[in-house]
Protein backbone atom coordinates (compact mmCIF):
# COMPACT_ATOMS: atom_id res chain seq x y z
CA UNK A 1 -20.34 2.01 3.49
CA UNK A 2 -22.55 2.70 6.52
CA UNK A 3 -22.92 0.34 9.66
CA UNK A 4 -25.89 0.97 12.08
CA UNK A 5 -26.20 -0.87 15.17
CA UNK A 6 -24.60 -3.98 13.79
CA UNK A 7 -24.36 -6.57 16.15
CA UNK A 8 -23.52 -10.22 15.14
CA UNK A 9 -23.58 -13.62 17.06
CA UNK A 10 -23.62 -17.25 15.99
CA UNK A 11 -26.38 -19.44 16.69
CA UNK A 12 -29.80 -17.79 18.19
CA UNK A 13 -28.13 -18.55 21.86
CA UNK A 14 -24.72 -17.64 21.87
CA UNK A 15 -22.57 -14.84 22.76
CA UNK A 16 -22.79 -11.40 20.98
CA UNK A 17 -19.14 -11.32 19.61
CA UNK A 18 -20.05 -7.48 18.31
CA UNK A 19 -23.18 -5.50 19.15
CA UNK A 20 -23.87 -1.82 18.81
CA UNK A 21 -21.00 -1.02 16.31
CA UNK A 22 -21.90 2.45 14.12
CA UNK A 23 -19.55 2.51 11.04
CA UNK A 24 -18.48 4.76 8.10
CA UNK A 25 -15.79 3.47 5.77
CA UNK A 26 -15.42 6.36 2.72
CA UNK A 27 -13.85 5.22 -0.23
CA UNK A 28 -10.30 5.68 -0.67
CA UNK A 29 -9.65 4.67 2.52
CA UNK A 30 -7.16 1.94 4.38
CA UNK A 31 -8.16 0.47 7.21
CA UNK A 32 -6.44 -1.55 9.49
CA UNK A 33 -8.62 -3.80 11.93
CA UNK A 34 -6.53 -4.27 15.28
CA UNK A 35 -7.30 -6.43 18.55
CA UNK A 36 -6.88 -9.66 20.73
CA UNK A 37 -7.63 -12.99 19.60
CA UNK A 38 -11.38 -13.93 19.71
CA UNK A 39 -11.89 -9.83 19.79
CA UNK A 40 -14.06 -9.89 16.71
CA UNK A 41 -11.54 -8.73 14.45
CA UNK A 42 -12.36 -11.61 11.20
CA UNK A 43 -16.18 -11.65 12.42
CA UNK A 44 -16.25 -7.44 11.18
CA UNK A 45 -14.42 -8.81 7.94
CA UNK A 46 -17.04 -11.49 7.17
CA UNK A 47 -19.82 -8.89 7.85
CA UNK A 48 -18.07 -5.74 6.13
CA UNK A 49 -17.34 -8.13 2.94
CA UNK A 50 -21.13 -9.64 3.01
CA UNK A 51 -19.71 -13.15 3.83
CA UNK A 52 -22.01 -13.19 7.07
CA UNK A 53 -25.27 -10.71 7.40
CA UNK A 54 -25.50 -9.39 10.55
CA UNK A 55 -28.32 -10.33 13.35
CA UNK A 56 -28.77 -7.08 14.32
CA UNK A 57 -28.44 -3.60 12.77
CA UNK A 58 -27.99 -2.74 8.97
CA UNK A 59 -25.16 -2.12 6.23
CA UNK A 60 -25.95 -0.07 3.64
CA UNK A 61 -24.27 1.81 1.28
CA UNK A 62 -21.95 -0.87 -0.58
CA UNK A 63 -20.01 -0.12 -3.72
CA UNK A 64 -19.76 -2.18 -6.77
CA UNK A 65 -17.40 -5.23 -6.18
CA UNK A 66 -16.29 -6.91 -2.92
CA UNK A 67 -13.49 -9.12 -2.56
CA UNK A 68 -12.45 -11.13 0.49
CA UNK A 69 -9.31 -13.18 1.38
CA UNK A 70 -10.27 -15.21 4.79
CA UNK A 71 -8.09 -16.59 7.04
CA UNK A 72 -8.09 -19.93 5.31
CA UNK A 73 -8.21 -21.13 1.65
CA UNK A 74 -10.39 -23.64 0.70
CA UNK A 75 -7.36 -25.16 -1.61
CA UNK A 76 -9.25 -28.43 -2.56
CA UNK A 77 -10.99 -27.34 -4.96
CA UNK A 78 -11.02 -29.29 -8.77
CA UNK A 79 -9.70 -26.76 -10.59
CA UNK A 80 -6.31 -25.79 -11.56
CA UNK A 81 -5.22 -22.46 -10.57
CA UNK A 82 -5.89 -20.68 -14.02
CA UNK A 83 -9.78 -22.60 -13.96
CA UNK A 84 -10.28 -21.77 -10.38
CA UNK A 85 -9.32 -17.54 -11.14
CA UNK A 86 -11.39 -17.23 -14.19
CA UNK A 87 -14.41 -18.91 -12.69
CA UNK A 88 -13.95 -16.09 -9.80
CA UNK A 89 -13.54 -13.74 -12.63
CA UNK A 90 -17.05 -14.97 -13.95
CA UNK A 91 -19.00 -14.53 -10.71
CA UNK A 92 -17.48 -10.92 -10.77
CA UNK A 93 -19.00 -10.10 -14.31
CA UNK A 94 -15.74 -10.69 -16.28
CA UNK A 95 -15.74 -12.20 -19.50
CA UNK A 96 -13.82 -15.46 -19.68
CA UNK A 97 -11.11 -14.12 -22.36
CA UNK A 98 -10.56 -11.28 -19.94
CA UNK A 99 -10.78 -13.08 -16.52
CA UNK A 100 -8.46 -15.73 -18.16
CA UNK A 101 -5.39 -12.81 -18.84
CA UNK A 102 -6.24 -11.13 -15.64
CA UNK A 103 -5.42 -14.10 -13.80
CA UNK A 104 -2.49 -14.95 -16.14
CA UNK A 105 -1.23 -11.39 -14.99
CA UNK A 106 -1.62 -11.31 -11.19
CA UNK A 107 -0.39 -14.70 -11.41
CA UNK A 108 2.81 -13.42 -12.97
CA UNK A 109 2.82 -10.22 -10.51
CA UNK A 110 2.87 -12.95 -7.35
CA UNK A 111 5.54 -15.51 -8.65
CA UNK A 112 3.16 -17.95 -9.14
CA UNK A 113 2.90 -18.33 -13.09
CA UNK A 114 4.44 -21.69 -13.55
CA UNK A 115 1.36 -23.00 -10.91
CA UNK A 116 -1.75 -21.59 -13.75
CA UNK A 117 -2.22 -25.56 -14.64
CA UNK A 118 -1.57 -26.68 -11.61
CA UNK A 119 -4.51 -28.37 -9.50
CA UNK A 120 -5.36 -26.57 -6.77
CA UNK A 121 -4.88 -29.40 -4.11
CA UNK A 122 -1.48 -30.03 -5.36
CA UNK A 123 -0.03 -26.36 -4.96
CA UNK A 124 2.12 -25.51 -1.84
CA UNK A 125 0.57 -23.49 0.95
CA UNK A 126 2.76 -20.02 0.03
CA UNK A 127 1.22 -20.78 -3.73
CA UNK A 128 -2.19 -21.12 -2.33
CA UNK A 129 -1.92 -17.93 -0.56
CA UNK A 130 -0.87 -16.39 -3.72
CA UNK A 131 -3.97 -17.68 -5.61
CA UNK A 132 -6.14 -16.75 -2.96
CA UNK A 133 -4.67 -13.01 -2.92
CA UNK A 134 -5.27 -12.92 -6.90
CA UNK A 135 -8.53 -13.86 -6.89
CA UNK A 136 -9.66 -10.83 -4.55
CA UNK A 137 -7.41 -8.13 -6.91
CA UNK A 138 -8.64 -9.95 -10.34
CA UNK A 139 -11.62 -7.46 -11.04
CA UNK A 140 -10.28 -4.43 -9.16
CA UNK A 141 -12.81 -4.59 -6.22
CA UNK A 142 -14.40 -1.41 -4.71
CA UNK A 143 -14.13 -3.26 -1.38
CA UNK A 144 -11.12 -5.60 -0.81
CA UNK A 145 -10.77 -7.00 2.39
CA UNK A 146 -8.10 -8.93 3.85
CA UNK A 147 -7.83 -11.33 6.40
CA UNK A 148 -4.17 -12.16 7.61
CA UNK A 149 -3.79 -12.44 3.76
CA UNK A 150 -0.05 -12.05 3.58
CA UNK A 151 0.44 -14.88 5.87
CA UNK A 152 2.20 -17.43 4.02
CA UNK A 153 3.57 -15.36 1.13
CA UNK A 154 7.15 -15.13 0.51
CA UNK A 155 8.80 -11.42 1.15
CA UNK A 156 8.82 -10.92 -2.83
CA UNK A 157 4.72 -11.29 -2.63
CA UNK A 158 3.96 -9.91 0.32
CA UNK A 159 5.97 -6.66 -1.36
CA UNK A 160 3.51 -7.00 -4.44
CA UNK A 161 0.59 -7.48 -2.10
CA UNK A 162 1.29 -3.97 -0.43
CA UNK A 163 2.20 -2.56 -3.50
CA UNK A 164 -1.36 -3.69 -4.55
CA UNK A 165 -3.12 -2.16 -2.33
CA UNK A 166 -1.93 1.01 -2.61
CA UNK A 167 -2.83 0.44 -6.00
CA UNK A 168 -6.25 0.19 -5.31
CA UNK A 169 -6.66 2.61 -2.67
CA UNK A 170 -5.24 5.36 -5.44
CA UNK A 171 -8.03 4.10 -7.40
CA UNK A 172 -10.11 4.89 -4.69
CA UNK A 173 -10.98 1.82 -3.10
CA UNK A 174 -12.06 1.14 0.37
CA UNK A 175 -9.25 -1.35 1.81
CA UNK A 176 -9.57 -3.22 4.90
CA UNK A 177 -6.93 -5.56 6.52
CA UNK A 178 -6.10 -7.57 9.59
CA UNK A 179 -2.14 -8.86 9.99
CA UNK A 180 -0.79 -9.70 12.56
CA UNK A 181 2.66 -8.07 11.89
CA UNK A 182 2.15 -4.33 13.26
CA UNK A 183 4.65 -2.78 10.61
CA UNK A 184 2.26 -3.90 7.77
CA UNK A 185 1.53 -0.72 6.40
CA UNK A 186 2.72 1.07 9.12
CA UNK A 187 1.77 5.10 8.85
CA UNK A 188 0.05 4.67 5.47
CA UNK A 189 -3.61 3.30 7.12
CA UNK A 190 -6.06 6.38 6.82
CA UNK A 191 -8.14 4.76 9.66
CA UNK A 192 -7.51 2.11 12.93
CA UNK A 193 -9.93 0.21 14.00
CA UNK A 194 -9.76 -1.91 17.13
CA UNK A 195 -12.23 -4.60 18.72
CA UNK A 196 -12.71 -5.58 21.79
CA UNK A 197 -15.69 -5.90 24.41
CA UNK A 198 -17.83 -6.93 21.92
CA UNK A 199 -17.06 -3.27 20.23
CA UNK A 200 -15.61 -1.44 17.74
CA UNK A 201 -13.70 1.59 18.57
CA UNK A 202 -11.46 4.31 16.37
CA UNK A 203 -7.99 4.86 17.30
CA UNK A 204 -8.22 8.10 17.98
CA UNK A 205 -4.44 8.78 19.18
CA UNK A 206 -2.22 6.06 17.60
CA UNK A 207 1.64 5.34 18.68
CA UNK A 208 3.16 6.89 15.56
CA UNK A 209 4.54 3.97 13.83
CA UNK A 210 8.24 3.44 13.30
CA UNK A 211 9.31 4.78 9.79
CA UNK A 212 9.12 1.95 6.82
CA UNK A 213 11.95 0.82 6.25
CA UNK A 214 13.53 -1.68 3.56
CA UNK A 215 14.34 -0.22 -0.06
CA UNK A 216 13.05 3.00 -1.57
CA UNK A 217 12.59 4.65 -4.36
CA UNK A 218 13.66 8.12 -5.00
CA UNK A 219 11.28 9.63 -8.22
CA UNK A 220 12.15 13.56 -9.05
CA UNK A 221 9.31 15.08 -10.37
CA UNK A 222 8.70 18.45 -12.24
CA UNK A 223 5.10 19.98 -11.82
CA UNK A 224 3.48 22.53 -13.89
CA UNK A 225 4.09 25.84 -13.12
CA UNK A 226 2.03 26.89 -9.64
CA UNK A 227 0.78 22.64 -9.67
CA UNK A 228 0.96 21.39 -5.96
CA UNK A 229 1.35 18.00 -5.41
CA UNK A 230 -1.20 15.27 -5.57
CA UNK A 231 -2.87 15.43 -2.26
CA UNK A 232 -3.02 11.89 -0.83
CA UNK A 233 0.31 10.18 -2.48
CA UNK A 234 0.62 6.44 -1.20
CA UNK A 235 3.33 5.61 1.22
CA UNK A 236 3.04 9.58 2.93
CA UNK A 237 6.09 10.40 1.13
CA UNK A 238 7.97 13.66 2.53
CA UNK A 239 8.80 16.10 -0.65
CA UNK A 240 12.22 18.31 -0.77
CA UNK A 241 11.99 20.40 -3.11
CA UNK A 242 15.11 21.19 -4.33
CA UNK A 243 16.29 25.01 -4.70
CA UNK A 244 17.25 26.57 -8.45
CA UNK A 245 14.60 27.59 -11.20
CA UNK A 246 10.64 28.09 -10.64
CA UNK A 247 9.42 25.74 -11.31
CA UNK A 248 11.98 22.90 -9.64
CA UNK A 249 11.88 19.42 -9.45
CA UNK A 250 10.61 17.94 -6.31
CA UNK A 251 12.50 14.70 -4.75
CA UNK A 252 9.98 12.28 -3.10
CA UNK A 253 11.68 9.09 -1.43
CA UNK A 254 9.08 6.54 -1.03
CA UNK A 255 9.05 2.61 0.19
CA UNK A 256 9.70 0.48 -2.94
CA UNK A 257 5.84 -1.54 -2.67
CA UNK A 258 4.66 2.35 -3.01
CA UNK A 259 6.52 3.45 -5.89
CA UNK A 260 4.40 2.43 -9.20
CA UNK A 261 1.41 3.72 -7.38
CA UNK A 262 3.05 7.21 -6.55
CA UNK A 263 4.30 7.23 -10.40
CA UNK A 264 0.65 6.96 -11.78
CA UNK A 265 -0.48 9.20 -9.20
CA UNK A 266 1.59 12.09 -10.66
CA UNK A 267 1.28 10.90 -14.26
CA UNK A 268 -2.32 11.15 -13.97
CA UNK A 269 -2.69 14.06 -12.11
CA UNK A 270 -4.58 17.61 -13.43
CA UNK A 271 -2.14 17.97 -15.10
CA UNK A 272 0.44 16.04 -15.30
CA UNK A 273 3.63 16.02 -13.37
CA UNK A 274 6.77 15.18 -15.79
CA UNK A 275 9.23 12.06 -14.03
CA UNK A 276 13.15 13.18 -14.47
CA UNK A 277 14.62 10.47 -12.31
CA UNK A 278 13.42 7.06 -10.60
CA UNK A 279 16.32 5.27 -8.56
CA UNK A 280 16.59 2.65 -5.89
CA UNK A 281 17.98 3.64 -2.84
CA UNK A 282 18.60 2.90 1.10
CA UNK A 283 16.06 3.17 3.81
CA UNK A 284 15.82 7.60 4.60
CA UNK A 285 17.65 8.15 8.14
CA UNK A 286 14.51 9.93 10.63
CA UNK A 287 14.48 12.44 13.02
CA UNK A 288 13.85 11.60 16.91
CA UNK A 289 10.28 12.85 16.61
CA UNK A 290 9.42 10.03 14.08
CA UNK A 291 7.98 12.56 12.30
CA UNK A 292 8.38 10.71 8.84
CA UNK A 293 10.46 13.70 7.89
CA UNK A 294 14.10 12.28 6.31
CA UNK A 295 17.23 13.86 8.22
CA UNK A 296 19.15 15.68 5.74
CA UNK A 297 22.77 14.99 5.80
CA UNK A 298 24.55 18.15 8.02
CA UNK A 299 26.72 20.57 5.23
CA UNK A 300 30.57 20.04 5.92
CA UNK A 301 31.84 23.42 6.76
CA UNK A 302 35.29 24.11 4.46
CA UNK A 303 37.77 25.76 6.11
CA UNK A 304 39.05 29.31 4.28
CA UNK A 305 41.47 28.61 1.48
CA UNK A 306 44.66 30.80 2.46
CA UNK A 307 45.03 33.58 0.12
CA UNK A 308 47.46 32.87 -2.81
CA UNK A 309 51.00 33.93 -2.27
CA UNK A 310 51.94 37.01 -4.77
CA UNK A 311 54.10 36.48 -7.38
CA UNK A 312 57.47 37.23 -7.47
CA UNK A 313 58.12 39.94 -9.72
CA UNK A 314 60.25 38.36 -12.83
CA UNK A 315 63.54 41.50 -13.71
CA UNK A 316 62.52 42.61 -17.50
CA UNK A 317 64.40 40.39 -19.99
CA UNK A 318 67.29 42.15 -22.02
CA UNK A 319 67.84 41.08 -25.32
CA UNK A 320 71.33 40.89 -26.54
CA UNK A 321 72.59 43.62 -28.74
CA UNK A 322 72.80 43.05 -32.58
């Protein structure tokens, strides 16, 4: 997706909130949107997801679906939860049968499954949230964007949301998001955006972010013989290969919401990597530099054994005379 001179303003007299912004988003990118309040930041959303066409300038270049969760759900809506998805699923070319266990399984993925009959208007705000975050991944969009869309969701969905949208980035996706929270993500967004001054500038030399942390996932892999790994693996995962026999498994500790997405990455790889071991484990300890690279635990030296006393030669046995 291109943007040329895009400006936007609302009403024919008011202020430009952006003007001049020149744009490339590629596809298989994530994109975090950064800046102040009243910076412009949900005003780029609107006009990158086609929710608001801009007053000056063009977009061109769109891919195939776009889905959008804004700032606020319209929650009073009458339709249940399950009518309100597969009518979404509808607009997006789905048929019904197909929208209708799409919605049954993001439903299911968020927690929210015992809420499918449930009128919209009736449903808490944290189950709102988690229909409005469904009906954006229910036709696997070319274009998601997200506007403070895990606001409101309880840790267990806001782990499924990022685990999500790595999903769809692997699939190669264009994903954009604004959260407030600045570990969202951290280190896996391709590109940074900021607004401000009625702009839109790159982050050209970002902080590097502090090191996920939370659960991982350790997978050991096995590649073909000479295979490198999958360029791009969600989560930026730092491999140790271990030492032994060509070729040897390779240990990749990722954050848990990245996991499933690194595992079809190397199942579906060029070919194919073989999985030998997937296990839970702590947060990776990080070197100083912040890096990403894990600290591997300093080798206890063993002191020298002392050398085994001789043994005492044993005087011949005589046996007794017949």
């Amino acid at each position: 997706m291109d943007l040329r001179g895009v400006g936007h303003r609302y009403g024919l007299r008011g202020a430009w909130v952006l003007r001049g912004v020149d744009l490339t988003l590629p596809a298989r990118t994530l994109v975090r949107v950064e800046g102040g309040n009243g910076a412009g930041k949900s005003t780029l959303l609107r006009l990158l997801a086609g929710i608001d066409a801009p007053a000056e300038g063009r977009i061109t270049g769109r891919r195939g679906r776009t889905a959008y969760v804004p700032e606020r759900f319209p929650a009073a809506l009458p339709l249940t939860a399950t009518g309100y998805l597969v009518h979404l699923g509808r607009i997006h070319g789905l048929r019904s049968a197909e929208a209708k266990l799409r919605a049954g399984e993001w439903l299911t993925r968020f927690g929210a499954a015992d809420h499918a009959r449930t009128p919209l208007a009736e449903l808490s705000k944290g189950t709102s949230q988690k229909v409005a975050v469904a009906q954006a991944l229910l036709a696997a969009p070319d274009l998601l964007v997200l506007d403070e869309a895990w606001t409101g969701l309880d840790a267990a969905a806001r782990a499924e949301l990022d685990r999500a949208v790595a999903e769809r980035v692997l699939a190669g996706a264009t994903v954009v998001f604004v959260d407030h929270d600045p570990r969202r993500l951290a280190g896996a967004a391709d590109l940074i955006l900021r607004t401000g001054g009625g702009g839109v500038h790159r982050v050209t030399a970002p902080v590097p972010p502090r090191p996920a942390t939370g659960p991982h996932v350790l997978i050991e892999a096995v590649g073909p013989p000479g295979a490198p790994l999958p360029e791009d693996l969600p989560g930026d995962p730092a491999p140790d290969r271990r030492t032994g026999a060509v070729p040897g498994p390779v240990r990749l500790t990722v954050p848990a919401p990245y996991s499933d997405a690194v595992l079809a990455a190397l199942l579906t790889a060029r070919p194919p990597w073989h999985i030998r071991q997937v296990a839970p484990v702590e947060a990776p300890a990080y070197g100083p530099a912040g890096n990403g690279v894990p600290v591997q635990a300093p080798v206890q030296a063993r002191a020298p054994e002392a050398p085994e006393a001789p043994e005492t030669p044993r005087a011949p046995e005589v046996s007794e005379a017949p």
